[in-house]
Protein backbone atom coordinates (compact mmCIF):
# COMPACT_ATOMS: atom_id res chain seq x y z
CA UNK A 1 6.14 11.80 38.67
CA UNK A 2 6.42 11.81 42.77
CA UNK A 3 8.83 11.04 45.22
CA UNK A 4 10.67 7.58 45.20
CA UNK A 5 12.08 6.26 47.48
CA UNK A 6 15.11 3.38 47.38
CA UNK A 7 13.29 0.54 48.62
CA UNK A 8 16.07 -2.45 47.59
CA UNK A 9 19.57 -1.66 46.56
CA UNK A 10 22.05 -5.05 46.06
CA UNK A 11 25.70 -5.01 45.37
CA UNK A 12 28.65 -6.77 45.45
CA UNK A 13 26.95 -9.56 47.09
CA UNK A 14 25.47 -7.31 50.08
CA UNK A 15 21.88 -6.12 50.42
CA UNK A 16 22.83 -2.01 51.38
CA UNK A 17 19.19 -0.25 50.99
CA UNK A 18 19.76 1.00 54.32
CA UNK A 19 22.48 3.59 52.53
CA UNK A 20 19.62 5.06 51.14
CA UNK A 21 17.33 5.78 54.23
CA UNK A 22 16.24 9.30 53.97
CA UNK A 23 16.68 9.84 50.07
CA UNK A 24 13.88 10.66 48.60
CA UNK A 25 14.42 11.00 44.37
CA UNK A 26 12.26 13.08 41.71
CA UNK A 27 12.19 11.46 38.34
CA UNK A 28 11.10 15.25 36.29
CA UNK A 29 9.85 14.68 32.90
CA UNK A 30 12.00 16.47 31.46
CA UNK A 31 14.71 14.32 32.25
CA UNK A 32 15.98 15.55 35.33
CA UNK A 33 16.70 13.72 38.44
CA UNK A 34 16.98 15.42 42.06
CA UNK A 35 17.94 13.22 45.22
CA UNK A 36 17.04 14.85 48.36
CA UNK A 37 18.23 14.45 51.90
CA UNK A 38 19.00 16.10 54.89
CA UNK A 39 22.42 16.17 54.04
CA UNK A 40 21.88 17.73 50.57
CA UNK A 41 20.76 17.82 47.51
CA UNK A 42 22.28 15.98 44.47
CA UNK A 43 21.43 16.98 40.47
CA UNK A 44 21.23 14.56 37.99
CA UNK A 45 19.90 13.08 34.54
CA UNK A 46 18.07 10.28 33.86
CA UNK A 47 16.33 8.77 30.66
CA UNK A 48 14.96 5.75 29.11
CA UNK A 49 16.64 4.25 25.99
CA UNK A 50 18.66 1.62 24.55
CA UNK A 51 22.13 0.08 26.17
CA UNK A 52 25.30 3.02 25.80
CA UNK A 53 27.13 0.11 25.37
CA UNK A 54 28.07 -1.66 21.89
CA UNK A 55 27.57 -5.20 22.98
CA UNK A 56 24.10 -4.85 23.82
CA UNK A 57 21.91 -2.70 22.11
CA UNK A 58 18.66 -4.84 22.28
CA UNK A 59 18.08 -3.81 26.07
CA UNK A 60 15.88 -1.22 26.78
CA UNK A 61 17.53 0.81 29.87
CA UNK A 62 17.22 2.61 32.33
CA UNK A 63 20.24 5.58 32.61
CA UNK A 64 20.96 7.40 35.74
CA UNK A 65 23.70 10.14 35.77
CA UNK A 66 24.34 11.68 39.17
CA UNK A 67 26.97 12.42 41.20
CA UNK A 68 27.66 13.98 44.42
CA UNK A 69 29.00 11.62 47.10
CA UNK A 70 29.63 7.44 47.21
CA UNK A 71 25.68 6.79 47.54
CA UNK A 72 24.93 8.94 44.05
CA UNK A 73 27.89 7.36 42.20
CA UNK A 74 26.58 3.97 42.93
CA UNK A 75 23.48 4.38 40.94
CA UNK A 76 24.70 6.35 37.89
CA UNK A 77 24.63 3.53 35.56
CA UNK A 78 22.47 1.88 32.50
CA UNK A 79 20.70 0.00 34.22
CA UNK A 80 18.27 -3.11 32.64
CA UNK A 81 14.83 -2.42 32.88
CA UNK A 82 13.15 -5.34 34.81
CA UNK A 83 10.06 -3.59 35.10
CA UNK A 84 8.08 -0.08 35.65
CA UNK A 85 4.60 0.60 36.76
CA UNK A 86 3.06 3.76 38.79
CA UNK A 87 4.65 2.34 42.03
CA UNK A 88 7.94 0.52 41.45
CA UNK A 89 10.68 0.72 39.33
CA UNK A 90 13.05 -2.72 38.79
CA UNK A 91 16.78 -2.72 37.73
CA UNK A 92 19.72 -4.67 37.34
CA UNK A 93 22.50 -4.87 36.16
CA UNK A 94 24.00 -6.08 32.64
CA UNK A 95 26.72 -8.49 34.46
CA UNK A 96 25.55 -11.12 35.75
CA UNK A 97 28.93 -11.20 38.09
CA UNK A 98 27.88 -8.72 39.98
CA UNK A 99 24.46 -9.15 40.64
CA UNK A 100 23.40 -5.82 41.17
CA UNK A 101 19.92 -4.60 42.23
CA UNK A 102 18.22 -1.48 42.09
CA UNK A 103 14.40 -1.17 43.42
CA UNK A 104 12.54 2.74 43.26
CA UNK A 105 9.04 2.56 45.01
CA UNK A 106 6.71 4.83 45.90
């Protein structure tokens, strides 16, 4: 529960957490996700569960679902759960090609 905040976002070979300055994200338990910034407001979804993917069930994940503008689109994914506690949240990304990042903090 709380505000998160983006604290490291990596993609495509380029470290661009800065895109995220001024977001602040809600994670409701009920399984909705609101992104907040000056410029608006985004709705979303997010939940814990295994891969939507065939080819690899055995992964616990992380799924966003948001849209809104480039920034939101970015995250909505399944992500890999690297870890959770009370103050950070770790993701990746299933291809290892890309080498995607995604870091919530509070």
């Amino acid at each position: 529960t709380g505000n998160w905040t983006v604290t490291y976002y990596f993609e495509s070979g380029k470290d661009e957490t800065s895109d995220y300055s001024g977001y602040s994200f809600e994670f409701a338990t009920d399984g909705t996700l609101t992104a907040t910034h000056s410029t608006g407001t985004f709705a979303g979804t997010w939940r814990i569960g295994d891969s939507s993917s065939d080819d690899d069930s055995s992964s616990s994940r992380f799924v966003i679902n948001i849209t809104g503008n480039k920034r939101m689109d970015d995250l909505q994914d399944d992500w890999v759960i690297d870890s959770i506690s009370d103050t950070e949240i770790r993701l990746s990304d299933d291809n290892p090609a890309s080498a995607e990042e995604l870091r919530f903090g509070k």
